[in-house]
N, C-alpha and C. Protein backbone atom coordinates (compact mmCIF):
# COMPACT_ATOMS: atom_id res chain seq x y z
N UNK A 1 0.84 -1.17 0.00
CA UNK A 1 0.00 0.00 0.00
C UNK A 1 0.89 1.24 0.00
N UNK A 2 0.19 2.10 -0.81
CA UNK A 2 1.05 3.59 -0.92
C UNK A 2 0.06 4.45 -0.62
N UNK A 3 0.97 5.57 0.16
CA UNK A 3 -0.37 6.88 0.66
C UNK A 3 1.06 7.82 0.05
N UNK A 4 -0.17 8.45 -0.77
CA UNK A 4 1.01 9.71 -1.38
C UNK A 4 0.11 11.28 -1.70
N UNK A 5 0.78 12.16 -1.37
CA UNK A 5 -0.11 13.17 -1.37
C UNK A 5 -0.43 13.70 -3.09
N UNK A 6 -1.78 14.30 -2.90
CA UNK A 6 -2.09 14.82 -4.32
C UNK A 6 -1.61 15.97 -4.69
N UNK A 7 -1.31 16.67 -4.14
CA UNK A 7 -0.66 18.18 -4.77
C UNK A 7 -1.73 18.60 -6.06
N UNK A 8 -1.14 18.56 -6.95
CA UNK A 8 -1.68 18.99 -8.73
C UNK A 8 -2.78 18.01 -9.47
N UNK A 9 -2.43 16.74 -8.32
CA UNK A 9 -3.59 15.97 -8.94
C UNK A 9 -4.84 16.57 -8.44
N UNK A 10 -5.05 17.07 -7.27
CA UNK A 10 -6.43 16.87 -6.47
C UNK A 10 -7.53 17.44 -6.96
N UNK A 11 -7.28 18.34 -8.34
CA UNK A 11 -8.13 18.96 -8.86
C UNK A 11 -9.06 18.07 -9.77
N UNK A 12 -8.46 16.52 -9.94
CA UNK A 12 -9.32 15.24 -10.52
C UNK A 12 -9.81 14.72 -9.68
N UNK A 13 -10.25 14.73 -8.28
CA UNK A 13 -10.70 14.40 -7.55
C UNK A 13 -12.00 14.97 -6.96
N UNK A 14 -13.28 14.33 -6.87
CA UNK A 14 -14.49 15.16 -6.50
C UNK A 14 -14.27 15.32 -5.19
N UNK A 15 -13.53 15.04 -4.27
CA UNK A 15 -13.81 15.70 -2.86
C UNK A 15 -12.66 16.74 -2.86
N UNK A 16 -12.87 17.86 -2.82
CA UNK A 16 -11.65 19.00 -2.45
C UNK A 16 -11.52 18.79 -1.52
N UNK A 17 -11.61 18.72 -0.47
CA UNK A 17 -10.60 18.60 0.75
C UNK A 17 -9.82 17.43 1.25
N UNK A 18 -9.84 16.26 -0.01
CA UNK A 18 -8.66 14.81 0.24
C UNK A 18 -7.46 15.88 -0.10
N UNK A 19 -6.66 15.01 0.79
CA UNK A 19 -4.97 15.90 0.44
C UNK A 19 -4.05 14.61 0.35
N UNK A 20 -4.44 13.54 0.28
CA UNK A 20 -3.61 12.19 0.33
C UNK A 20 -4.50 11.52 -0.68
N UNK A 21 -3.73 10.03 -1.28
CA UNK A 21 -4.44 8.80 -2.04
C UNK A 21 -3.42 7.79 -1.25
N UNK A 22 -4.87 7.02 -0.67
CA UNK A 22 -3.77 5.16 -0.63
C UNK A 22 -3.99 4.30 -1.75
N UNK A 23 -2.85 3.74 -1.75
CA UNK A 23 -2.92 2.73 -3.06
C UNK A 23 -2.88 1.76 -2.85
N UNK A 24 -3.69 0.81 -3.39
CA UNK A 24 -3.87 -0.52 -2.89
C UNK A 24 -3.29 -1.68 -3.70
N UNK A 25 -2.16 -2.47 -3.52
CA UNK A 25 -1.83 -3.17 -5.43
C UNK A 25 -1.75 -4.38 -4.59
N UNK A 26 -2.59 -5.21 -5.49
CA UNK A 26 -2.28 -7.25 -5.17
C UNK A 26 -1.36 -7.91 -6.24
N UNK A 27 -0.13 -7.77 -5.40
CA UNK A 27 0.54 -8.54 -6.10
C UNK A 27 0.81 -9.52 -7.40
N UNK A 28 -0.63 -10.37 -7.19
CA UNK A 28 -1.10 -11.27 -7.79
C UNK A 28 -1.49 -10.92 -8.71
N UNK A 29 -1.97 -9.62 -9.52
CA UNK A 29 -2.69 -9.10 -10.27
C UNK A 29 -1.62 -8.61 -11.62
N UNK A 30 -2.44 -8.53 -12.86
CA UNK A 30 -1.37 -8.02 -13.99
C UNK A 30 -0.96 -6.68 -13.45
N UNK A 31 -0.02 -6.03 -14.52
CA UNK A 31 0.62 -4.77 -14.38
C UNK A 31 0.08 -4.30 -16.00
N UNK A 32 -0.26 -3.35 -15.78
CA UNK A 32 -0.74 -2.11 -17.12
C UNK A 32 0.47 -1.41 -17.42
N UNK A 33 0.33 -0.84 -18.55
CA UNK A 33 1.23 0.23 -18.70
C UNK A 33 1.32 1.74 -17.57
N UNK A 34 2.63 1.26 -17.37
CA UNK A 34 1.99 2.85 -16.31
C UNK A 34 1.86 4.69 -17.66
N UNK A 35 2.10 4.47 -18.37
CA UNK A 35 1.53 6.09 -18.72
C UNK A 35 0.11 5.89 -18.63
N UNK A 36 -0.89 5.03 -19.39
CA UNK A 36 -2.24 5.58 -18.85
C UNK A 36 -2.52 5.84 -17.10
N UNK A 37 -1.97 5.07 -16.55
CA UNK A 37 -2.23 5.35 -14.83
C UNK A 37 -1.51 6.61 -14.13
N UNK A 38 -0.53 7.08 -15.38
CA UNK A 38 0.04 8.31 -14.79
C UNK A 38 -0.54 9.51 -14.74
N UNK A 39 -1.22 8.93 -16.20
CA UNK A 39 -1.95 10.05 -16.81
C UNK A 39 -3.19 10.43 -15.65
N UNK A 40 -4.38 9.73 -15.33
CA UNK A 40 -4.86 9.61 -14.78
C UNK A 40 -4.81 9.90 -13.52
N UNK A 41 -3.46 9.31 -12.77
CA UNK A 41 -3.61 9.51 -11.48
C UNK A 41 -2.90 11.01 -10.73
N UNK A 42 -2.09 11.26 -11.80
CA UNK A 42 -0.92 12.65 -11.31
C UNK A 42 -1.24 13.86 -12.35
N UNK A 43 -2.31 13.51 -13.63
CA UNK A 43 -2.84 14.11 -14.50
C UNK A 43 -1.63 14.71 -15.42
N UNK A 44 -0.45 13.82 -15.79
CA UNK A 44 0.13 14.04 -17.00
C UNK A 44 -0.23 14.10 -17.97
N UNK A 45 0.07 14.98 -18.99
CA UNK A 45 0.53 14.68 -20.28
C UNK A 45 0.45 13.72 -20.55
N UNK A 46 -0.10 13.02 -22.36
CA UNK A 46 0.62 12.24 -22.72
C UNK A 46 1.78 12.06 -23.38
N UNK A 47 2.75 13.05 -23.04
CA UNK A 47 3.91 12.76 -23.27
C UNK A 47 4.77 13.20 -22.67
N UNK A 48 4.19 13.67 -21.21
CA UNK A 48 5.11 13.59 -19.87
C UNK A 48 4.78 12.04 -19.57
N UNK A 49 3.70 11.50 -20.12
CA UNK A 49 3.44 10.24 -19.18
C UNK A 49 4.54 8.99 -19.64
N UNK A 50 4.69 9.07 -21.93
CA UNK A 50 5.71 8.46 -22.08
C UNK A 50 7.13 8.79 -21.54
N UNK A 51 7.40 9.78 -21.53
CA UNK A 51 9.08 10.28 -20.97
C UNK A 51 9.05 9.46 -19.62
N UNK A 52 8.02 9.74 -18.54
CA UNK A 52 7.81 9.04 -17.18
C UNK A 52 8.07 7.18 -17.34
N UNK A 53 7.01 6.55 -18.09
CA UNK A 53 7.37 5.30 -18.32
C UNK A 53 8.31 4.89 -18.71
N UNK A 54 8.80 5.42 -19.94
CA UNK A 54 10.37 5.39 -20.50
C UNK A 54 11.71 5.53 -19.69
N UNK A 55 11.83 6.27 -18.84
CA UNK A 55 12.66 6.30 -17.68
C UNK A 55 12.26 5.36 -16.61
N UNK A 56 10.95 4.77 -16.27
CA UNK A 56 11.06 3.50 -15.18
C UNK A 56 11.22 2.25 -15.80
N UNK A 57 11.43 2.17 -17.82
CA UNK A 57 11.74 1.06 -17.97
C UNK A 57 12.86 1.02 -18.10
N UNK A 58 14.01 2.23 -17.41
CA UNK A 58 15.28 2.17 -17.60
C UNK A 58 16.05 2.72 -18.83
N UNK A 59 15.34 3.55 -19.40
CA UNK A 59 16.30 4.54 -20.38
C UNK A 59 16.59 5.91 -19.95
N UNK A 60 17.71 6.62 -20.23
CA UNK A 60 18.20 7.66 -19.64
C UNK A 60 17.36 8.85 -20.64
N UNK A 61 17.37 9.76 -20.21
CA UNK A 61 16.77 11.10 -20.86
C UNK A 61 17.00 11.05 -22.25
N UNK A 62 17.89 11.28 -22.55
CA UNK A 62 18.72 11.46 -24.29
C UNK A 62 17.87 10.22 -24.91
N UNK A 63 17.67 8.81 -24.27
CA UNK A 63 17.34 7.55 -25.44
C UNK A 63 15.77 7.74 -25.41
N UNK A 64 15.55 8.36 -24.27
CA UNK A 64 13.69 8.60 -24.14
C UNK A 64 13.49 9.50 -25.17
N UNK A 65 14.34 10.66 -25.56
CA UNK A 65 14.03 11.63 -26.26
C UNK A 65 14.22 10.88 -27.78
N UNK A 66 15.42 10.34 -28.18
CA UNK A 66 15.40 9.62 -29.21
C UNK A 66 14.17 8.69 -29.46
N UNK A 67 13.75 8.35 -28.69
CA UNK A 67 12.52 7.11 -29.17
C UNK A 67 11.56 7.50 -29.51
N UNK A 68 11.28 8.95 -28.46
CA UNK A 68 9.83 10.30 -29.07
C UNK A 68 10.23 10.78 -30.05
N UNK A 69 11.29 10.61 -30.66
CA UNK A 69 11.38 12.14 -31.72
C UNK A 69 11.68 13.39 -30.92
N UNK A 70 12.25 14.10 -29.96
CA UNK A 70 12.31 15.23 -29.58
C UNK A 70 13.41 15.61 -28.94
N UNK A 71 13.49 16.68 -29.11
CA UNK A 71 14.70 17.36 -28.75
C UNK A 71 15.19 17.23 -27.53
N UNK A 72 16.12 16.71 -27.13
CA UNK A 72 16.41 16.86 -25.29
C UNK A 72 16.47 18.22 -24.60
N UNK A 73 16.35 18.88 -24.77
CA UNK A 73 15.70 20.06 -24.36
C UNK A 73 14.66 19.84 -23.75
N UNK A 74 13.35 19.18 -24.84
CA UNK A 74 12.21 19.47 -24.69
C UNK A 74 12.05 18.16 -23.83
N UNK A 75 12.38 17.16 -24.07
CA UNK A 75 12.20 15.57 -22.63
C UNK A 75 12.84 16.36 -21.53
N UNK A 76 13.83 17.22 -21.25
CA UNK A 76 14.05 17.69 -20.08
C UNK A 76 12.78 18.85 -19.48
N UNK A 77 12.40 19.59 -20.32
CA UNK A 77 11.21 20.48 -19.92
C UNK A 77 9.77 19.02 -19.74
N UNK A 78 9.45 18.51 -20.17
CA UNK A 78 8.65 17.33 -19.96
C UNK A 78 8.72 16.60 -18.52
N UNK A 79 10.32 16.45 -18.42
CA UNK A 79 10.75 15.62 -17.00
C UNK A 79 10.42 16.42 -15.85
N UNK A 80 10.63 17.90 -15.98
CA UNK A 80 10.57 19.09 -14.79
C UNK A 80 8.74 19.09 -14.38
N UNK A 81 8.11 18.86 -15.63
CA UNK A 81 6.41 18.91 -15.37
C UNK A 81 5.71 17.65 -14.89
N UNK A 82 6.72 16.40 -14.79
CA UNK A 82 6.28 15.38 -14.65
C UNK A 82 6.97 15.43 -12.86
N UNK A 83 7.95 15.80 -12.18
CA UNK A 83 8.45 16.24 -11.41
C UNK A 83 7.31 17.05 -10.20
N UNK A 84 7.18 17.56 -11.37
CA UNK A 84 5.99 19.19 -10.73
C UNK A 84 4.53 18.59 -9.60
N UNK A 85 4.28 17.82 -10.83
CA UNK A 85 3.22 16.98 -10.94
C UNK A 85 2.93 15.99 -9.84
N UNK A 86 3.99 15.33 -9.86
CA UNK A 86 3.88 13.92 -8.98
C UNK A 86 4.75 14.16 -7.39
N UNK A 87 5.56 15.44 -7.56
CA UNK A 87 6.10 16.21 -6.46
C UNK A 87 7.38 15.12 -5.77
N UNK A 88 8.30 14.53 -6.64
CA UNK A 88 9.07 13.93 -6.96
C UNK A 88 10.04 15.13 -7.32
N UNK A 89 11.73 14.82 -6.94
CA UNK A 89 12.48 15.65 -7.62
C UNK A 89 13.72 15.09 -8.02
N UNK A 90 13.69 13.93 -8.40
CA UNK A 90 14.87 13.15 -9.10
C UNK A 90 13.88 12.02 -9.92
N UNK A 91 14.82 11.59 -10.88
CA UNK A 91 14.80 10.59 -11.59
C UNK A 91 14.30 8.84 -10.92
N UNK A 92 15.25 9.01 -9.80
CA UNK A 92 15.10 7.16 -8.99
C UNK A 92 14.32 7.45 -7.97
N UNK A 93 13.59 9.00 -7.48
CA UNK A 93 12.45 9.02 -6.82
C UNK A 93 11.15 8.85 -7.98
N UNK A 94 11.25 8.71 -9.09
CA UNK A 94 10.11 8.47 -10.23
C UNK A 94 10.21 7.55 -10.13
N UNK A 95 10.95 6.74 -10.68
CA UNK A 95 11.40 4.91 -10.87
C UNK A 95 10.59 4.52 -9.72
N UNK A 96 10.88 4.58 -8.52
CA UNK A 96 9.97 4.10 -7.12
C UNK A 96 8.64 4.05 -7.13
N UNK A 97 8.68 5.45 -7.47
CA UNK A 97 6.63 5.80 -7.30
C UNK A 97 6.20 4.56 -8.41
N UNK A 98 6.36 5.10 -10.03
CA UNK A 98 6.17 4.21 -10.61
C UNK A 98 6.09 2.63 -10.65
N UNK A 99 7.23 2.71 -10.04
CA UNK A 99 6.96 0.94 -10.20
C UNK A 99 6.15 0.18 -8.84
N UNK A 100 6.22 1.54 -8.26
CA UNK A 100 5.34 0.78 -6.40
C UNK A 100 4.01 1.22 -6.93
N UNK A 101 3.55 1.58 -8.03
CA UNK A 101 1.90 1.93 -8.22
C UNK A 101 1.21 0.71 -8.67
N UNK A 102 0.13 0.42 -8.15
CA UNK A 102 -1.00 -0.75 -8.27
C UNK A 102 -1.17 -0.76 -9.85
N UNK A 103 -0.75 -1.36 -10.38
CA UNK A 103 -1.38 -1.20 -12.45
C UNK A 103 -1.82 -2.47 -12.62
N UNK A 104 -3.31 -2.76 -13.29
CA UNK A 104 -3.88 -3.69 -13.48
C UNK A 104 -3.48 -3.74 -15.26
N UNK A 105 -3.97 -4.99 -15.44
CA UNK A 105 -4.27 -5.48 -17.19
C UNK A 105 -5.27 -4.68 -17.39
């Protein structure tokens, strides 16, 4: 179980005054892609959400940007909003969240 605060998400949420989400994941269960659940749950981009997945399947900035088509410039401005977002401020604090999030099939 994960309790992580909403910050930027909470505005997808019908109760305004939650300031936390617990997460509930069974082990036992498939794993989804995490950009739709990123999208959804921290309200990325979809293409903060690929740069996000792309870095928890272990590619560095520069090969994420190569695989989108885009300038590393612009995967670094992407990484800072995905950062913003999920209130994370490194790279292997993303990797964590991500891969400790409940994702079904």
């Amino acid at each position: 179980m994960i309790v992580t605060p909403l910050r930027g998400a909470a505005r997808f949420y019908p109760a305004e005054s939650a300031e936390a989400m617990a997460l509930v994941n069974d082990p036992d269960a498939g794993r989804e892609a995490p950009g739709p659940a990123l999208v959804r749950l921290y309200g990325l981009s979809r293409r903060e959400a690929q740069i996000a997945a792309a870095l928890a399947a272990g590619l560095d900035l520069e090969a994420c940007a190569a695989r989108l088509g885009i300038a590393r410039n612009t995967a670094r401005y992407h990484l800072y909003n995905v950062f913003r977002k999920t209130g994370v401020s490194r790279q292997s604090d993303l990797v964590r969240l991500i891969s400790a999030l409940p994702l079904r099939a």
